[in-house]
C-alpha atoms as a PDB file:
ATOM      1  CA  UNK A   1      84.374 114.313 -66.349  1.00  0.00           C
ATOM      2  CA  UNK A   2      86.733 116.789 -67.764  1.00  0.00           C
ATOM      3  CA  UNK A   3      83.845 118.956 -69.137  1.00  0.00           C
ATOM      4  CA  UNK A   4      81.892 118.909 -65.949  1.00  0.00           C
ATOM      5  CA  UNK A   5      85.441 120.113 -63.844  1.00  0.00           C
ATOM      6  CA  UNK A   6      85.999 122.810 -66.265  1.00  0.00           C
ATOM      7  CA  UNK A   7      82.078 124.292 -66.078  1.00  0.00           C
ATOM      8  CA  UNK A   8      82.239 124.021 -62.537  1.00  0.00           C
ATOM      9  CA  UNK A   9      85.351 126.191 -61.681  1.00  0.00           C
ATOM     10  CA  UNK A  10      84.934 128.277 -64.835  1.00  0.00           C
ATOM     11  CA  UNK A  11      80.951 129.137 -63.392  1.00  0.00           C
ATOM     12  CA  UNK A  12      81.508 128.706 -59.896  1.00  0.00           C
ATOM     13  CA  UNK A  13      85.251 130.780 -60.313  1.00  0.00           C
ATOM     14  CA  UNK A  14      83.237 133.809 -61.837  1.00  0.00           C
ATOM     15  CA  UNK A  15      80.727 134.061 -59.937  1.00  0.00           C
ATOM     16  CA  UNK A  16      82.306 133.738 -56.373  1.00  0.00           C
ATOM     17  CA  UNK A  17      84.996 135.402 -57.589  1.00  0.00           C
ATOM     18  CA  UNK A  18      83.276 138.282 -58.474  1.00  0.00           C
ATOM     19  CA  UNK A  19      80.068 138.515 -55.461  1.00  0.00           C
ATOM     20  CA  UNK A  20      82.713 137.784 -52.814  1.00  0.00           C
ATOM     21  CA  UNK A  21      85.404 140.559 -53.220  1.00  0.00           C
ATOM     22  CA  UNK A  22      82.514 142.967 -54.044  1.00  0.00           C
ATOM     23  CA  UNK A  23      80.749 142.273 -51.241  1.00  0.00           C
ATOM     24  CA  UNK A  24      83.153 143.340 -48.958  1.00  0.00           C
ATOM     25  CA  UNK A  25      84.243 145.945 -51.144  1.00  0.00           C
ATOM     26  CA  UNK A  26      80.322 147.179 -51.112  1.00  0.00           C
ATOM     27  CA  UNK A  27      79.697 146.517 -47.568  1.00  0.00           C
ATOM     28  CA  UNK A  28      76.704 144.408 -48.661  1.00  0.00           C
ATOM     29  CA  UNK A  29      77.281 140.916 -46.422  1.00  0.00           C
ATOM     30  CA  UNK A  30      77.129 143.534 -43.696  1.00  0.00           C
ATOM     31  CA  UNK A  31      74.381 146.245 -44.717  1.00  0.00           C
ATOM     32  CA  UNK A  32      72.821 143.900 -47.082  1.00  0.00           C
ATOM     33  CA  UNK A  33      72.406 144.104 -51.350  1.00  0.00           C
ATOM     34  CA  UNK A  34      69.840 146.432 -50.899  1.00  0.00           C
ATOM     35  CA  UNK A  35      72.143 148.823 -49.619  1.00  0.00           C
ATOM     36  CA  UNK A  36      74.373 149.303 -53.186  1.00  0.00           C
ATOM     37  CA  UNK A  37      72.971 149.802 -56.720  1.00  0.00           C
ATOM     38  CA  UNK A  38      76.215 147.938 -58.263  1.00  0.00           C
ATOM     39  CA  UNK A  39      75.099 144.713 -56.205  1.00  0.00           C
ATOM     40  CA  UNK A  40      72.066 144.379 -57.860  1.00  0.00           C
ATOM     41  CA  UNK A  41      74.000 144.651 -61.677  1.00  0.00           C
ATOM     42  CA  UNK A  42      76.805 142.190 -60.151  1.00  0.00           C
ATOM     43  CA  UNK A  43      74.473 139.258 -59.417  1.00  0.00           C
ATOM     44  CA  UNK A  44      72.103 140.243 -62.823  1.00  0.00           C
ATOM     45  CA  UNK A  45      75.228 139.728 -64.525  1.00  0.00           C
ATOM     46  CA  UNK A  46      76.611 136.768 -62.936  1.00  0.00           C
ATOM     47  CA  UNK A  47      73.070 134.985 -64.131  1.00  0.00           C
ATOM     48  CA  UNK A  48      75.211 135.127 -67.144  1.00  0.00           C
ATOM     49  CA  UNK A  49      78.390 133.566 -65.724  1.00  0.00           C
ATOM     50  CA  UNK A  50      76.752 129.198 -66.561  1.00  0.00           C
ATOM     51  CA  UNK A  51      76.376 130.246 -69.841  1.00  0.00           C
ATOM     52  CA  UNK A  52      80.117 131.124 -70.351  1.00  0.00           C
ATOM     53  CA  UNK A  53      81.109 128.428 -68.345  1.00  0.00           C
ATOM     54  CA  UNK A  54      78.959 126.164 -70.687  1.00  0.00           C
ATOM     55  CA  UNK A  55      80.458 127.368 -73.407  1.00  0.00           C
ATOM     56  CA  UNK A  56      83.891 126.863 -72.543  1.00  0.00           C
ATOM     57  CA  UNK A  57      83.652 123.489 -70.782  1.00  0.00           C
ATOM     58  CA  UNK A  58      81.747 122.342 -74.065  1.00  0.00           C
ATOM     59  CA  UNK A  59      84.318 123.788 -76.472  1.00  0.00           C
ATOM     60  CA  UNK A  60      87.710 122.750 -74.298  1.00  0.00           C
ATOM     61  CA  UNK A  61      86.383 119.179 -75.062  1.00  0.00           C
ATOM     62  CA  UNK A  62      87.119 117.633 -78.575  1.00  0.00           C
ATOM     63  CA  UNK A  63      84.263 117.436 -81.164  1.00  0.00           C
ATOM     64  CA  UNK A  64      83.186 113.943 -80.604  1.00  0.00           C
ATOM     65  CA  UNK A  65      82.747 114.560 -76.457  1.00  0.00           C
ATOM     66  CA  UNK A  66      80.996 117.853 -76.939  1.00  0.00           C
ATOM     67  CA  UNK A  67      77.119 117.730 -75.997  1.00  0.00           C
ATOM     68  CA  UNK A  68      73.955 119.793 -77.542  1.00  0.00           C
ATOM     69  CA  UNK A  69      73.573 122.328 -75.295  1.00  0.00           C
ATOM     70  CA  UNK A  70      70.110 122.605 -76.159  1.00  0.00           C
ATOM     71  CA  UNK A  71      70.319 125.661 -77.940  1.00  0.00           C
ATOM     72  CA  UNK A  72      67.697 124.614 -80.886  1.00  0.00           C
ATOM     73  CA  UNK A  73      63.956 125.772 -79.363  1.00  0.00           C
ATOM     74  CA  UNK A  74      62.283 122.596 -80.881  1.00  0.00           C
ATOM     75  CA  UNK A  75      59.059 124.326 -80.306  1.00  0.00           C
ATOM     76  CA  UNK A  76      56.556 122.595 -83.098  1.00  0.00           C
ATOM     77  CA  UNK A  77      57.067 119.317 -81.588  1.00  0.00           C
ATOM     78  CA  UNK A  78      56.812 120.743 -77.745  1.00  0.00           C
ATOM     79  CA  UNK A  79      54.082 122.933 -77.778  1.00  0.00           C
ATOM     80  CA  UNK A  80      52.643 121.645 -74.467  1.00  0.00           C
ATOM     81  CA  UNK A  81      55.637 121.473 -72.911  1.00  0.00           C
ATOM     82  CA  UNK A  82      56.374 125.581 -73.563  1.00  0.00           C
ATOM     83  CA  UNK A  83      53.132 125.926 -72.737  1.00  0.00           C
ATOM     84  CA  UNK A  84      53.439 124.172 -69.191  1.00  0.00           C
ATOM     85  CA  UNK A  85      56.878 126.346 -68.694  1.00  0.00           C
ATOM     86  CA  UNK A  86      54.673 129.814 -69.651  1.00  0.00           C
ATOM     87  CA  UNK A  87      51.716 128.715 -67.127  1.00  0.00           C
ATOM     88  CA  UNK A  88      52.578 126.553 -64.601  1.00  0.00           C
ATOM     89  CA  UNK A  89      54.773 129.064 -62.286  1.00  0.00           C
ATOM     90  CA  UNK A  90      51.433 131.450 -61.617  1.00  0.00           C
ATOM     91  CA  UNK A  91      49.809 128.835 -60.486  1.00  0.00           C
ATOM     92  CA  UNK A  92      52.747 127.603 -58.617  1.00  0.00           C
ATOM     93  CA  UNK A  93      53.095 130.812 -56.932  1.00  0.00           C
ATOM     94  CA  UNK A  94      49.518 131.731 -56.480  1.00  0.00           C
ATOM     95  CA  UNK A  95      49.276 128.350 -54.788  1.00  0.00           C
ATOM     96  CA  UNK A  96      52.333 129.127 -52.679  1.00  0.00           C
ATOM     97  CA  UNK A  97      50.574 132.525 -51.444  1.00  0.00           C
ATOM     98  CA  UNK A  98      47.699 130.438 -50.549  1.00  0.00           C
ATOM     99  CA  UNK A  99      49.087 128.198 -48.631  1.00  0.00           C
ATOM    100  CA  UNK A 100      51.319 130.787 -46.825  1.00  0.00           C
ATOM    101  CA  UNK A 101      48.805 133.171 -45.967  1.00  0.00           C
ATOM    102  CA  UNK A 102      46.282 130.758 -44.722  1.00  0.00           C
ATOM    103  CA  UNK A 103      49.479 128.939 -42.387  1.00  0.00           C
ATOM    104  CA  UNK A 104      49.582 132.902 -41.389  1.00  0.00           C
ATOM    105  CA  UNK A 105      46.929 134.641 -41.729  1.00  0.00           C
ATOM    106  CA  UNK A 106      47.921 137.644 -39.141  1.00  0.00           C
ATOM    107  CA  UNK A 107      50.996 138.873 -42.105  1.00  0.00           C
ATOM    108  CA  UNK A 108      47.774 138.905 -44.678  1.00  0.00           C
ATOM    109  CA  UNK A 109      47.292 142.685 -45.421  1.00  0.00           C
ATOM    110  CA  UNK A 110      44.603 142.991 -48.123  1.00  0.00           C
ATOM    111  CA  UNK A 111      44.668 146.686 -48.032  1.00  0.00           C
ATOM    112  CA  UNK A 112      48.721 146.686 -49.061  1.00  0.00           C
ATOM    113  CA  UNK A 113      49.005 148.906 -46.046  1.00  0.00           C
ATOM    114  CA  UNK A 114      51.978 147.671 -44.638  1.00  0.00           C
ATOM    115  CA  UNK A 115      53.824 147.328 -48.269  1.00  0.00           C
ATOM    116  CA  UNK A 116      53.428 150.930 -49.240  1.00  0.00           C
ATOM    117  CA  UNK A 117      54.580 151.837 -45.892  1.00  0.00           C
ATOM    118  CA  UNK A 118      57.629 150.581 -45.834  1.00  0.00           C
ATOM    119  CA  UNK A 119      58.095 151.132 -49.971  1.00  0.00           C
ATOM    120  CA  UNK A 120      57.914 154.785 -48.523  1.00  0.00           C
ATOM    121  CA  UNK A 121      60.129 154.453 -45.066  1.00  0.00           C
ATOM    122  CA  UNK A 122      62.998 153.504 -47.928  1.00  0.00           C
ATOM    123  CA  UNK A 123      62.404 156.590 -50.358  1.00  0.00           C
ATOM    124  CA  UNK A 124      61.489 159.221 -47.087  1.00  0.00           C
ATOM    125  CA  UNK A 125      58.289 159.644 -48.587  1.00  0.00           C
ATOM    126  CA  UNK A 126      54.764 160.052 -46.325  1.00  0.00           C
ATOM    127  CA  UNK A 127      53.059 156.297 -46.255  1.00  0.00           C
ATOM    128  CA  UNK A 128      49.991 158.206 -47.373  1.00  0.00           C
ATOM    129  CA  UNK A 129      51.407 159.368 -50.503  1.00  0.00           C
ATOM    130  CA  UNK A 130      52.304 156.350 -53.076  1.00  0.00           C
ATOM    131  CA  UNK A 131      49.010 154.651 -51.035  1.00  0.00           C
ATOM    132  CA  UNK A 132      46.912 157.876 -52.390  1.00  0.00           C
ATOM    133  CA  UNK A 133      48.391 157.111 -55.882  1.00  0.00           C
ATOM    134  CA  UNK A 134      47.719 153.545 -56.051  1.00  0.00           C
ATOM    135  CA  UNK A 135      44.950 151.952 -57.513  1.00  0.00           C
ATOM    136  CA  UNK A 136      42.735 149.495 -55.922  1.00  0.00           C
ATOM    137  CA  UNK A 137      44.312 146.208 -54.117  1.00  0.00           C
ATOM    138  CA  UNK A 138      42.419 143.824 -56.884  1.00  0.00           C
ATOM    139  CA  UNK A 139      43.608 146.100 -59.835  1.00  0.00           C
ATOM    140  CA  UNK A 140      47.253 145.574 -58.882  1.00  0.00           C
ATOM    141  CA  UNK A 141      46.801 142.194 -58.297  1.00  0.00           C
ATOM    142  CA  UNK A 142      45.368 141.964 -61.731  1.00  0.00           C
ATOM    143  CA  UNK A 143      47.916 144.006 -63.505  1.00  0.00           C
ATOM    144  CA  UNK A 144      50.566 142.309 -61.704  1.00  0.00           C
ATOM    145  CA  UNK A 145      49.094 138.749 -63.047  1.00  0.00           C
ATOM    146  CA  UNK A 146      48.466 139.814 -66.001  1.00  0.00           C
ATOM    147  CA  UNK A 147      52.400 141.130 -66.612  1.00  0.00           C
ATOM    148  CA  UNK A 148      53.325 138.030 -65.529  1.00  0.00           C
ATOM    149  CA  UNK A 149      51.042 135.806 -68.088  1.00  0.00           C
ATOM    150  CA  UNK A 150      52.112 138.027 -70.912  1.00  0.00           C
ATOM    151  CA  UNK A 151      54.997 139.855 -71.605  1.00  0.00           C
ATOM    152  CA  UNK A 152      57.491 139.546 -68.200  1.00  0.00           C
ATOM    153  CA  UNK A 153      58.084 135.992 -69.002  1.00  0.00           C
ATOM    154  CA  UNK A 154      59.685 136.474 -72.226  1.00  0.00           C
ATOM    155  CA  UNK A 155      61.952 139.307 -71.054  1.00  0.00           C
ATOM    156  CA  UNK A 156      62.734 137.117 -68.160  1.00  0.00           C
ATOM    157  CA  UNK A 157      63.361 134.314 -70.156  1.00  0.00           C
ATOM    158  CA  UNK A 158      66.809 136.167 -71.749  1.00  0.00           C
ATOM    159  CA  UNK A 159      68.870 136.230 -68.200  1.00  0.00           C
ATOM    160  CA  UNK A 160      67.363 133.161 -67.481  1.00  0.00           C
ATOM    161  CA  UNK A 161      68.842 132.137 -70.366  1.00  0.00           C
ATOM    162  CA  UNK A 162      72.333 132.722 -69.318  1.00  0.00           C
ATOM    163  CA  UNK A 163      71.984 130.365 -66.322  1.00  0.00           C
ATOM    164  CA  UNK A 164      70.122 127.667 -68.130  1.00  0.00           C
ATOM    165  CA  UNK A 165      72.350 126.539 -70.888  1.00  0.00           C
ATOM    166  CA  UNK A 166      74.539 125.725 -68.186  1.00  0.00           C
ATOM    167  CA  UNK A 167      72.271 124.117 -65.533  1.00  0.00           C
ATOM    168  CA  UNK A 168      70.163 122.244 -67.689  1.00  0.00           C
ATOM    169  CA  UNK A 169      71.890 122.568 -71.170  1.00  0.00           C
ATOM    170  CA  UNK A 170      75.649 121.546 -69.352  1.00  0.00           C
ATOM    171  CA  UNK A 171      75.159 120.679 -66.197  1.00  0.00           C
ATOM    172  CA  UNK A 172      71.952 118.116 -66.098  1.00  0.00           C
ATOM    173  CA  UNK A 173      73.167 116.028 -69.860  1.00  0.00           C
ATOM    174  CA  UNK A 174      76.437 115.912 -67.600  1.00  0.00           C
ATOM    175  CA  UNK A 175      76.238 114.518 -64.728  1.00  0.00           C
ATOM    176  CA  UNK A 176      73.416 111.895 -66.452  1.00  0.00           C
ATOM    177  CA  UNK A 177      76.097 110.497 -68.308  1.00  0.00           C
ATOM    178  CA  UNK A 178      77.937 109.004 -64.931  1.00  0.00           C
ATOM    179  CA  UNK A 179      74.688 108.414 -62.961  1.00  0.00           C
ATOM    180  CA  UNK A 180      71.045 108.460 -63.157  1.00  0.00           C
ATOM    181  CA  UNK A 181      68.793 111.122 -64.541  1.00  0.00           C
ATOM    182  CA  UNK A 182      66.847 111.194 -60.929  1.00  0.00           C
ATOM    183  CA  UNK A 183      69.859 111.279 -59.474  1.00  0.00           C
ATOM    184  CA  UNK A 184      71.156 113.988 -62.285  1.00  0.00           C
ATOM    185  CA  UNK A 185      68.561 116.491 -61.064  1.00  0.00           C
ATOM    186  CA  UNK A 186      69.182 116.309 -57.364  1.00  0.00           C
ATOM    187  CA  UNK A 187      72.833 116.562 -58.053  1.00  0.00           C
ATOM    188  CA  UNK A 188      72.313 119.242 -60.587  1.00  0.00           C
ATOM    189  CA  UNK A 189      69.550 121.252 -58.063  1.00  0.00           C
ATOM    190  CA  UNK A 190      71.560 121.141 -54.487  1.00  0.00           C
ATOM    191  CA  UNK A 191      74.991 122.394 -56.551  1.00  0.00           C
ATOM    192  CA  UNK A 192      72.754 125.167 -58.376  1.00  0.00           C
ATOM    193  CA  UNK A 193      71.180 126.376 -54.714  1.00  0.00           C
ATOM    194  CA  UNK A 194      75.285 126.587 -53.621  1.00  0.00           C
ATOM    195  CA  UNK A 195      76.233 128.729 -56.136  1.00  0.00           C
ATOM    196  CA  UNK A 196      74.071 131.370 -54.858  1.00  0.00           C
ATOM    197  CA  UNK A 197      75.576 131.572 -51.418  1.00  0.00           C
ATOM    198  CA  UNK A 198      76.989 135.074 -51.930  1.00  0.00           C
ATOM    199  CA  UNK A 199      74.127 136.431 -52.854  1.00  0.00           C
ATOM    200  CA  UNK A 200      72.002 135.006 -50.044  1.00  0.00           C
ATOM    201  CA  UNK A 201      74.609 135.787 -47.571  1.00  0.00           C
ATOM    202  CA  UNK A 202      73.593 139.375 -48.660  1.00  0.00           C
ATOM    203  CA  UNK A 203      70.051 139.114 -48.004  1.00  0.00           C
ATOM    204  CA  UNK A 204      69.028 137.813 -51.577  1.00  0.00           C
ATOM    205  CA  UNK A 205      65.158 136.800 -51.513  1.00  0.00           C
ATOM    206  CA  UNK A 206      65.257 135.924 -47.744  1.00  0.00           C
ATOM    207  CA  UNK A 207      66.790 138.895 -46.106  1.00  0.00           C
ATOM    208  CA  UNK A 208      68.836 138.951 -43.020  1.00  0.00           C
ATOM    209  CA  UNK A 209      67.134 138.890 -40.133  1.00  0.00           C
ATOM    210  CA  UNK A 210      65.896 135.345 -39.656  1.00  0.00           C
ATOM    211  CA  UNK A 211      67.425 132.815 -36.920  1.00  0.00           C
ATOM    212  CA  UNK A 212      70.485 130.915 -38.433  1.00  0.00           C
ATOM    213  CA  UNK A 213      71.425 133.299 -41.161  1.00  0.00           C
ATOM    214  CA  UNK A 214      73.367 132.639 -43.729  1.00  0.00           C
ATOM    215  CA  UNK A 215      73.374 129.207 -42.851  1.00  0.00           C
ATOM    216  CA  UNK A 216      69.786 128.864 -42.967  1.00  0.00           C
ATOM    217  CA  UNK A 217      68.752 130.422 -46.228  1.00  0.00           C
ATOM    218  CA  UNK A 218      71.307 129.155 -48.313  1.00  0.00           C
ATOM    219  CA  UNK A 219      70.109 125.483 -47.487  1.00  0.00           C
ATOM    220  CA  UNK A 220      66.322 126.899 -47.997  1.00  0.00           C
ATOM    221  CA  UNK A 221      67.650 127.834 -51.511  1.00  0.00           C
ATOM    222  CA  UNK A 222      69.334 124.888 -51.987  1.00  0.00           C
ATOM    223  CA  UNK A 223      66.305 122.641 -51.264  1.00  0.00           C
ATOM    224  CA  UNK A 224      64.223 124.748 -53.318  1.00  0.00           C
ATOM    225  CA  UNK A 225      66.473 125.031 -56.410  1.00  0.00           C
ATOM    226  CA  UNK A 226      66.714 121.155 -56.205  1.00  0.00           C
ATOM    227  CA  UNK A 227      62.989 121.176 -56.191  1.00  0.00           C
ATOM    228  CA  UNK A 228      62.927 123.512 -59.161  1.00  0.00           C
ATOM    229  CA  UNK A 229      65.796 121.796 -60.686  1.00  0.00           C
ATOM    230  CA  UNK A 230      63.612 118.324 -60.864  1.00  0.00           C
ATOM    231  CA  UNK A 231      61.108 120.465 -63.058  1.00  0.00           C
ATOM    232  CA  UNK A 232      63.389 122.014 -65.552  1.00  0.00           C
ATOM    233  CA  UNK A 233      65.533 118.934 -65.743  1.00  0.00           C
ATOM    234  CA  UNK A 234      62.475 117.004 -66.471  1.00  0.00           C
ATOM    235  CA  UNK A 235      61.770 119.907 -69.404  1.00  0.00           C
ATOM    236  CA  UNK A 236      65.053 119.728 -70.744  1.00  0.00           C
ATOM    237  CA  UNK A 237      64.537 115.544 -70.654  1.00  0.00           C
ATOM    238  CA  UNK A 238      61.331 115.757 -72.513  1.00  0.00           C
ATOM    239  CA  UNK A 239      61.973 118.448 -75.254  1.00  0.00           C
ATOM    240  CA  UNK A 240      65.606 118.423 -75.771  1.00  0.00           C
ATOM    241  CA  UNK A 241      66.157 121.853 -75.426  1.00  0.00           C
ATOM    242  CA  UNK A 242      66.898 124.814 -72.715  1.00  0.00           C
ATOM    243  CA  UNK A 243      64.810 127.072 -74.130  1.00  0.00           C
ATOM    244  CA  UNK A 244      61.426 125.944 -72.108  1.00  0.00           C
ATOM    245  CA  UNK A 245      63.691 125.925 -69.321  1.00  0.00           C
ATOM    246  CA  UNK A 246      65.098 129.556 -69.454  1.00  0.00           C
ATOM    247  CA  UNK A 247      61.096 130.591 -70.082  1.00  0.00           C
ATOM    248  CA  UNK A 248      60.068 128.495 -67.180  1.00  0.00           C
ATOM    249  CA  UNK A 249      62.539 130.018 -64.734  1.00  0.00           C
ATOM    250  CA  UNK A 250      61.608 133.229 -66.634  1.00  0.00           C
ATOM    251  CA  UNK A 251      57.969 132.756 -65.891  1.00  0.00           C
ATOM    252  CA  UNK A 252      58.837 131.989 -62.284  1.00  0.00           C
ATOM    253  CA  UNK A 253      60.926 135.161 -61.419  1.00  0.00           C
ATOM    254  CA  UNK A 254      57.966 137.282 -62.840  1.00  0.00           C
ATOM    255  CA  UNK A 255      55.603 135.934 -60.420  1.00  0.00           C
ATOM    256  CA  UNK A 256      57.419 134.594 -57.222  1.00  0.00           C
ATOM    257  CA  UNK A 257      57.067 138.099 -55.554  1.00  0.00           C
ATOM    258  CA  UNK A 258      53.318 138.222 -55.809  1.00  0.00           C
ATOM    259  CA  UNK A 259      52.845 137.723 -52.678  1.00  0.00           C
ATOM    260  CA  UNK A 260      54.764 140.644 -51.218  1.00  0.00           C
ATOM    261  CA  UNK A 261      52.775 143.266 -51.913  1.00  0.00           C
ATOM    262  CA  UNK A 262      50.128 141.469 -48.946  1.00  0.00           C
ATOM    263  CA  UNK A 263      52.604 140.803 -46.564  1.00  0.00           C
ATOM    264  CA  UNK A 264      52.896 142.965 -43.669  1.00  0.00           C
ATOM    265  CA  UNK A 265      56.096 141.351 -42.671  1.00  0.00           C
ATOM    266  CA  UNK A 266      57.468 141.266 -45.977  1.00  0.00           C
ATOM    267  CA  UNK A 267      59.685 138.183 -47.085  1.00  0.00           C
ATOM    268  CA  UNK A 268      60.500 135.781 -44.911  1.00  0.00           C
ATOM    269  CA  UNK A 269      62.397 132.326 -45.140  1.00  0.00           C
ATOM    270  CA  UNK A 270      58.936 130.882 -45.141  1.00  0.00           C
ATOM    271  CA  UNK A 271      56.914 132.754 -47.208  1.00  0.00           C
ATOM    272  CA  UNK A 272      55.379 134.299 -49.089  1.00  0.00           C
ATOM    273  CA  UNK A 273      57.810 134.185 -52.564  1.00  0.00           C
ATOM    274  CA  UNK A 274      57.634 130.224 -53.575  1.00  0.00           C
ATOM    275  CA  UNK A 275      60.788 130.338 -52.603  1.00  0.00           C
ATOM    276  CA  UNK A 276      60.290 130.051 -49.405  1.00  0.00           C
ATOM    277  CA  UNK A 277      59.705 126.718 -46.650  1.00  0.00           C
ATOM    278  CA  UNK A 278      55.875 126.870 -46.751  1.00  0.00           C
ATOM    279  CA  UNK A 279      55.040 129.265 -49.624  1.00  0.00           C
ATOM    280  CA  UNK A 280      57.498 126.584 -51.404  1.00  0.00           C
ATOM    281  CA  UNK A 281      55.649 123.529 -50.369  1.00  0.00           C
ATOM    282  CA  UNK A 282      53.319 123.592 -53.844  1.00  0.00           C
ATOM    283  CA  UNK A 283      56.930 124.028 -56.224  1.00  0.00           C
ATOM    284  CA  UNK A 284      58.461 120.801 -53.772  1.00  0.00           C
ATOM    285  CA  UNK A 285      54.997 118.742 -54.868  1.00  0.00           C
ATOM    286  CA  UNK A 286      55.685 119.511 -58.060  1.00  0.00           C
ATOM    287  CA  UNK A 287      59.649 118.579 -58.012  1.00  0.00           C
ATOM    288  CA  UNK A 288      58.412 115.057 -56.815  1.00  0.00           C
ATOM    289  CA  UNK A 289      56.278 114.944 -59.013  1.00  0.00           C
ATOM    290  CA  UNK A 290      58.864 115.658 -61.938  1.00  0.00           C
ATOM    291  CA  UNK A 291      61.449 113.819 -60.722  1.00  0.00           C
ATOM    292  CA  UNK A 292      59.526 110.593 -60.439  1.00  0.00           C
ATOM    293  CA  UNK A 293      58.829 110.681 -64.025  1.00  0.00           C
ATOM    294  CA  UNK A 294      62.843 110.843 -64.818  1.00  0.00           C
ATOM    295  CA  UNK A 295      64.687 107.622 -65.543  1.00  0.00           C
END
C-alpha cells in the first residue's frame, strides 16, 4: 500500500501541480491549449511524470517489496503479442471512423474540404492555398496509414513510455496485489482517465464546445482509458513487460486522429478519434474483450 500512496501523489502531485498553475498562468482553461505553444510541451512532458513517480514509489520501498517494473522487452518469447500492440490500434481506429461516419454521415467530407479550411482560418492563409498543395484525398490517407504502420509507432512508443512504466509497470502489478486483476484494470483505467483532467479541461482531444464541459469529457476519457487500460493491462499480464504496452499506446496516438482530416466538424466528444463515445465503441469491444480474459 505504501508504494501505491507514494506513486499516486508523487504522479498525480506533478502533474496537477504543474497543468493547473500553468493553466491559469497561460490562460488555456479559458482560451483553450491550442491557444499557447508552452501548453502543448507541459502536458508532452508530464507523459513523463508516471515514470518518475514509478521510480520513486518502487525505490522508497525496501528490496524485498519492490516489483519488476517491466522494464526487460521479453520480445523472443512475445512476438505475437508486440505484434498485436504494433497492429491492432489501425484497425481499432479505422473501425472507429467507420462506425462514426456511417452514425453521421452529413460530418463525412471526402474531399478534406472542410479540414484544410479551417487548417487555414488558424494560419490566415486562403482555404484554396494548402488545398492547391495537397495531394489527392486517397494519397493522404495512404501516407497517413502507412506512417502509422511503420515508423510513428516506434517514436511514439518513447513518451508513451514514460506513462506506461507507471500505469501498467506500477500501477496495474499494484493494485493486483490487494484485489483482482479484472478488478486491477478498471481500477487502474478510471484513475488513469482522472489524471488527465487538466488537460481536458483545456480542450485536450475533445475541445470545448460540447454540452457539459469539462464535466463531460473528462468522464468520456475516463471510460475510454479504462477501456484501453483492460487492453494494455491484459499485455502487461501476458508478456511481463511494459514495453508492448508503451508501443501499443504508441501505435494508438499515431492513428487515433485519422479520422480528422474527413470531418467537417472536426473532433467531437463522439467521434471521430477512437477516443471518442461512438468512434470509441470498437476500442470498448475490445476492453471487454481483454478484460474477460484477466483473472
Amino acid at each position: 500500500m505504501k508504494r501505491l500512496v507514494i506513486y499516486l501523489a508523487i504522479t498525480f502531485g506533478l502533474t496537477w501541480g504543474l497543468l493547473i498553475p500553468a493553466g491559469f498562468a497561460l490562460g488555456t482553461f479559458t482560451n483553450g491549449e491550442n491557444s499557447s505553444v508552452a501548453m502543448f510541451g507541459l502536458i508532452a512532458l508530464s507523459m513523463f511524470f508516471p515514470f518518475v513517480g514509478a521510480l520513486i514509489a518502487n525505490f522508497a520501498c525496501k528490496p524485498e517489496e519492490r516489483i519488476d517494473l517491466g522494464w526487460r522487452p521479453l520480445v523472443g518469447r512475445n512476438v505475437r503479442y508486440y505484434l498485436a500492440a504494433w497492429f491492432v490500434p489501425a484497425a481499432i481506429a479505422l473501425l472507429g471512423c467507420a462506425v462514426f461516419f456511417a452514425a453521421n454521415p452529413q460530418w463525412f467530407d471526402p474531399s478534406m474540404q472542410a479540414f484544410f479550411e479551417t487548417q487555414a482560418a488558424a494560419t490566415g492563409q486562403s482555404a484554396d492555398e494548402p488545398l492547391a498543395q495537397m495531394p489527392p484525398a486517397p494519397v493522404m490517407l495512404a501516407s497517413a496509414l502507412v506512417s502509422s504502420l511503420t515508423i510513428a509507432p516506434f517514436i511514439n512508443m518513447v513518451p508513451a513510455f514514460g506513462e506506461e512504466l507507471g500505469w501498467r509497470g506500477m500501477l496495474f502489478p499494484t493494485l493486483a496485489e490487494h484485489m483482482s486483476e479484472r478488478a486491477a484494470a478498471l481500477a487502474s483505467g478510471v484513475i488513469w482517465g482522472l489524471w488527465h483532467a487538466p488537460a481536458i479541461a483545456m480542450g485536450h482531444n475533445y475541445g470545448m464546445g460540447y454540452a457539459g464541459f469539462p464535466l463531460a469529457g473528462i468522464l468520456t476519457m475516463t471510460l475510454m482509458c479504462t477501456a484501453m487500460a483492460c487492453w494494455l493491462s491484459y499485455l502487461r499480464q501476458r508478456t511481463q513487460s511494459a514495453w508492448p504496452c508503451a508501443l501499443a499506446h504508441g501505435a494508438f496516438n499515431a492513428v487515433a486522429n485519422v479520422g480528422l482530416v474527413f470531418c467537417t466538424v472536426g473532433q467531437t466528444l463522439f467521434g471521430p478519434s477512437p477516443l471518442g463515445l461512438v468512434a470509441g465503441i470498437p476500442l470498448l469491444a475490445l476492453g471487454v474483450f481483454c478484460w474477460l480474459r484477466l483473472s
